[in-house]
Protein backbone atom coordinates (compact mmCIF):
# COMPACT_ATOMS: atom_id res chain seq x y z
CA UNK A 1 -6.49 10.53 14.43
CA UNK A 2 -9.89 10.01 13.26
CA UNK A 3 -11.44 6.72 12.46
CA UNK A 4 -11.79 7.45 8.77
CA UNK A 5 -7.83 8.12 8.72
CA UNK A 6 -7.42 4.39 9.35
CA UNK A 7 -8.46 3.88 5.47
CA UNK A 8 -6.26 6.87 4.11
CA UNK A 9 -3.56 6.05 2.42
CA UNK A 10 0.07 7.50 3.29
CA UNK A 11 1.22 10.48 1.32
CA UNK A 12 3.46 10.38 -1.39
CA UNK A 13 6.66 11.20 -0.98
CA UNK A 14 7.35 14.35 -2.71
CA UNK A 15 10.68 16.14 -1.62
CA UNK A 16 14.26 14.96 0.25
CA UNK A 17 12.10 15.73 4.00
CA UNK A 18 9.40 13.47 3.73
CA UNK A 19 12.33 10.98 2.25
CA UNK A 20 14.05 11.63 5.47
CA UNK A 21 11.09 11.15 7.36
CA UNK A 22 10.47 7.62 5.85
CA UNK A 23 14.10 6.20 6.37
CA UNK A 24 14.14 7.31 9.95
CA UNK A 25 10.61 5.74 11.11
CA UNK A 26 11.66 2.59 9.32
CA UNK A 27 15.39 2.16 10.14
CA UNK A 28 13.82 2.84 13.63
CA UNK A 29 11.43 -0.02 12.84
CA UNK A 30 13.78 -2.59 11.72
CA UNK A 31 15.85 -2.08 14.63
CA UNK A 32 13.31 -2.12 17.76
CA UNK A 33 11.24 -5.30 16.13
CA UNK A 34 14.04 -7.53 15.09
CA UNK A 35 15.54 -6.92 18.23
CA UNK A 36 11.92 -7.05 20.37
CA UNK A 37 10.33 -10.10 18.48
CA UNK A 38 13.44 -12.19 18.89
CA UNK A 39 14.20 -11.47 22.35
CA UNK A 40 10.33 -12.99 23.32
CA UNK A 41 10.38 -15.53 20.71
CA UNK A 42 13.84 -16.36 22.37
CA UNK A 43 12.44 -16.67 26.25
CA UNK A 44 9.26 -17.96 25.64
CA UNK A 45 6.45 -17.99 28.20
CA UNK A 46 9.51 -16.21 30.57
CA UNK A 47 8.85 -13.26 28.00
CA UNK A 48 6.75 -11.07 30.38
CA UNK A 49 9.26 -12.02 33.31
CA UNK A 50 11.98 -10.85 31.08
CA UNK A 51 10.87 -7.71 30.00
CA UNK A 52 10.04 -6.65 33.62
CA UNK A 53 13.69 -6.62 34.63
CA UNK A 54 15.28 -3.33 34.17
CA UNK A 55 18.93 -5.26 33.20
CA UNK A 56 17.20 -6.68 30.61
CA UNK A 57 15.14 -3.54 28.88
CA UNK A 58 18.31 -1.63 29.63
CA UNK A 59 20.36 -4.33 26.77
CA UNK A 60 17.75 -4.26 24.51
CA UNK A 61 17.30 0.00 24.39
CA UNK A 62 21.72 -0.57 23.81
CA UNK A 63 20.92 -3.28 20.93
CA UNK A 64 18.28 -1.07 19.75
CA UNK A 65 19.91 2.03 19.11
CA UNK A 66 23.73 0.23 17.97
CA UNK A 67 21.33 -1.03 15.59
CA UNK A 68 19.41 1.84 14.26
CA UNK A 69 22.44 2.65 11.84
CA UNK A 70 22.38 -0.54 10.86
CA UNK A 71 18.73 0.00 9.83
CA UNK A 72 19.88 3.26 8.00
CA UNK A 73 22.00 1.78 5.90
CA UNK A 74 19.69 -0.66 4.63
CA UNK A 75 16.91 1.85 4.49
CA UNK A 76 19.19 4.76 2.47
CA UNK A 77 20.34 1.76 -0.15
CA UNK A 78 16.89 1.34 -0.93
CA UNK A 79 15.95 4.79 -1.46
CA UNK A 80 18.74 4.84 -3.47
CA UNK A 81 17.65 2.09 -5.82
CA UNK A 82 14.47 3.71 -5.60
CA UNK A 83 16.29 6.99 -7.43
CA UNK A 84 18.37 4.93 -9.48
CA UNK A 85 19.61 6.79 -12.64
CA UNK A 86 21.79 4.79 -15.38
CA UNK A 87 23.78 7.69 -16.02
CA UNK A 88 26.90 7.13 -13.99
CA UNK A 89 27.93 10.61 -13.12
CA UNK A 90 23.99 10.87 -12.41
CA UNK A 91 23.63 8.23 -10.26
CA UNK A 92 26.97 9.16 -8.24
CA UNK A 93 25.01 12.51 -7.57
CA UNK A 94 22.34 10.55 -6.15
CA UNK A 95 24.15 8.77 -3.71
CA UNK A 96 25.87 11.11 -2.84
CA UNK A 97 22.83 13.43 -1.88
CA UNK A 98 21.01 9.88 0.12
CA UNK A 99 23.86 9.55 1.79
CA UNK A 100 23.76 13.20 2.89
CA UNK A 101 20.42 12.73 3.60
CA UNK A 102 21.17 9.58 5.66
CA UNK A 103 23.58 11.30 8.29
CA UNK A 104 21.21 13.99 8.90
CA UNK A 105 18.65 11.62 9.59
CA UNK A 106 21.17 10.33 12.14
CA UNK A 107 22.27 13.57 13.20
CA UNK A 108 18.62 14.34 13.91
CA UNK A 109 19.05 12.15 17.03
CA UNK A 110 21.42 13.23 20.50
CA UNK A 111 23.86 11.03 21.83
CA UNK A 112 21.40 7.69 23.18
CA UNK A 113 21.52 7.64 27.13
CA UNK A 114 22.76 4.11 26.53
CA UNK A 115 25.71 4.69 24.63
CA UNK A 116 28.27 7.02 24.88
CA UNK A 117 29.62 9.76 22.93
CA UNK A 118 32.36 8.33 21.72
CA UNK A 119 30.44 4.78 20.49
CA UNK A 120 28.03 7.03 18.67
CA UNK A 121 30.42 8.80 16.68
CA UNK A 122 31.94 5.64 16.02
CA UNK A 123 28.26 3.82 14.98
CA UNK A 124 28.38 7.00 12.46
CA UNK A 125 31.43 6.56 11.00
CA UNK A 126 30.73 2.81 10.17
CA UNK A 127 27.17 4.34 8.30
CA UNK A 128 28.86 6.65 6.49
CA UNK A 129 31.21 3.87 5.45
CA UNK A 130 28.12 1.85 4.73
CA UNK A 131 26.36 4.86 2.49
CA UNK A 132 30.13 5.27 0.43
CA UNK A 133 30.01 1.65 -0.43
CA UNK A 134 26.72 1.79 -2.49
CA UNK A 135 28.02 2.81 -5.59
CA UNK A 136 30.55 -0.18 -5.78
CA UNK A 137 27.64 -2.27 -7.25
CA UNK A 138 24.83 -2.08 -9.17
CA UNK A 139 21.17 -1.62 -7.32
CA UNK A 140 20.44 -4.65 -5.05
CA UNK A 141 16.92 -7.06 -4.74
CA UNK A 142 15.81 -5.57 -1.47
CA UNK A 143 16.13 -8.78 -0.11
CA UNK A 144 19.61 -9.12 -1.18
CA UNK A 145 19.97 -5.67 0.87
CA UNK A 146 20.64 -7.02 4.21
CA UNK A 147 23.63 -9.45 3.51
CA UNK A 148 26.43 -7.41 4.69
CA UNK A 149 24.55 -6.59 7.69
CA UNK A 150 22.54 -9.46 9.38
CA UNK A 151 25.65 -11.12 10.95
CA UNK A 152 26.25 -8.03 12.63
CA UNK A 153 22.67 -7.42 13.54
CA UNK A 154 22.20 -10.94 14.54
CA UNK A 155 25.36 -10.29 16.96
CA UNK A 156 23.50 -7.30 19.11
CA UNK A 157 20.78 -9.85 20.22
CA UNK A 158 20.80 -8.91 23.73
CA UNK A 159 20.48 -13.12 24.31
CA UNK A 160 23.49 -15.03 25.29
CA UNK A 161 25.00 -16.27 22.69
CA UNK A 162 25.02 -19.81 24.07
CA UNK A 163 21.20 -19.48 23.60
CA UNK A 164 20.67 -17.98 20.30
CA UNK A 165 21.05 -21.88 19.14
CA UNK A 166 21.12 -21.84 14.71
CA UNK A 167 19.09 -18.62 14.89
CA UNK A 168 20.98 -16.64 12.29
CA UNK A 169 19.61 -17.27 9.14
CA UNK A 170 16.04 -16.77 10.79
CA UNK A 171 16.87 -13.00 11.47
CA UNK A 172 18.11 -12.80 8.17
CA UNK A 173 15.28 -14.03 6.77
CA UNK A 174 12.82 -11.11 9.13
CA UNK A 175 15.35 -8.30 7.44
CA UNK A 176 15.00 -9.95 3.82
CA UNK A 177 10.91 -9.46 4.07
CA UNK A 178 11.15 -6.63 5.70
CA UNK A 179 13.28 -4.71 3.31
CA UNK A 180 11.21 -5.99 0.37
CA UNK A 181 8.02 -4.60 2.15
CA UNK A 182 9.63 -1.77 3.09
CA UNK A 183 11.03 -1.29 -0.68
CA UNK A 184 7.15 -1.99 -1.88
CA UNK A 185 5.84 1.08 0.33
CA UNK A 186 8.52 3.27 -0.95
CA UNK A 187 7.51 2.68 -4.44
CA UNK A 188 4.14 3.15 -4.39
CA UNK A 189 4.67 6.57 -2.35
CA UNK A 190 7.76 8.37 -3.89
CA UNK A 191 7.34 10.75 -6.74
CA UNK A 192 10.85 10.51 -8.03
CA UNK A 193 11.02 13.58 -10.34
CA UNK A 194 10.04 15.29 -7.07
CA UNK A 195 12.42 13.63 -4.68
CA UNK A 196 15.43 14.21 -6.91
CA UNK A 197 14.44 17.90 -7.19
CA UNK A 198 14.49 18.68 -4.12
CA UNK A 199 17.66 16.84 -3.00
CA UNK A 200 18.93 19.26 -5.68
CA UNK A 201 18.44 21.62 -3.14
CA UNK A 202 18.67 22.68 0.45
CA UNK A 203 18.82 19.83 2.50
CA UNK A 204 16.06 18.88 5.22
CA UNK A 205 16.49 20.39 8.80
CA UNK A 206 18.07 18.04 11.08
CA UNK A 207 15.96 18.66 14.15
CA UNK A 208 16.12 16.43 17.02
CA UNK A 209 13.30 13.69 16.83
């Protein structure tokens, strides 16, 4: 990357791959830096210590990746609000097609060497379950988004919980800004005539990332 690229601005988004594309680096983001941040905020000037033990970056690569659906979920329901129709059957189509869009995104990625088969599979039926459940409601504030989830996210701290103090609503609170500035990007770079084209039509690859 050149030095002038620094001042470019992202490209739109313009068809259901470069959609893909955008939920997976941010899920991916809202997983590793909750999970990161908190851990050092949690130990402190032990931090560096901390991260050098192998025990300890092998928890947080586990919390990381059980909570990379969990960063899906919140990531699809905002593309979804981003395509929100008013048409009912409409809208229905939409969701269906982010939620399609979601899996593959997850499908993209093998079996973690943390986690076993079997827990991944699982981890994907509980997003799917996630994805079917956005259509039960009307579109959410973005930070309204991460309600159902930041108990559960909070839980795969890799800190004992008899440190993690009154820490909760704090992580909430980093998912709440981060899904509003993740919602903020979205909208200034998705051309949604585009998008809902082409999730009219194939579907992007699902290659491995």
């Amino acid at each position: 990357m050149g030095i002038f690229d620094l001042f470019r601005r992202p490209p739109a988004i313009r068809d259901a791959t470069a959609l893909a594309d955008f939920i997976d680096r941010n899920a991916a983001f809202v997983a590793q830096k909750g999970i990161y941040e908190y851990s050092r905020a949690r130990a402190g000037h032990y931090s560096k210590v901390l991260f050098r033990e192998t025990e300890f970056r092998d928890a947080c690569d586990r919390a990381r990746w059980r909570a990379f659906p969990v960063g899906l979920a919140m990531v699809g329901e905002l593309a979804e609000a981003a395509l929100f129709s008013p048409d009912p059957g409409e809208r229905q189509t939409r969701i269906e097609a982010i939620k399609a869009l979601t899996l593959a995104v997850f499908d993209r990625h093998p079996v973690p060497p943390p986690l076993d088969r079997i827990t991944w599979e699982a981890l994907r039926g509980e997003l799917e379950q996630s994805l079917a459940r956005i259509g039960l409601h009307p579109p959410k504030r973005a930070m309204d988004v991460p309600a159902p989830y930041a108990e559960a996210y909070f839980n795969l701290m890799p800190i004992h919980p008899t440190l993690r103090g009154r820490d909760a609503p704090t992580v909430h609170n980093y998912l709440r800004v981060t899904m509003c500035n993740i919602q903020d990007e979205l909208t200034r770079r998705i051309d949604v005539p585009a998008v809902v084209e082409s999730l009219q039509g194939p579907g992007p690859a699902a290659s491995a990332a």
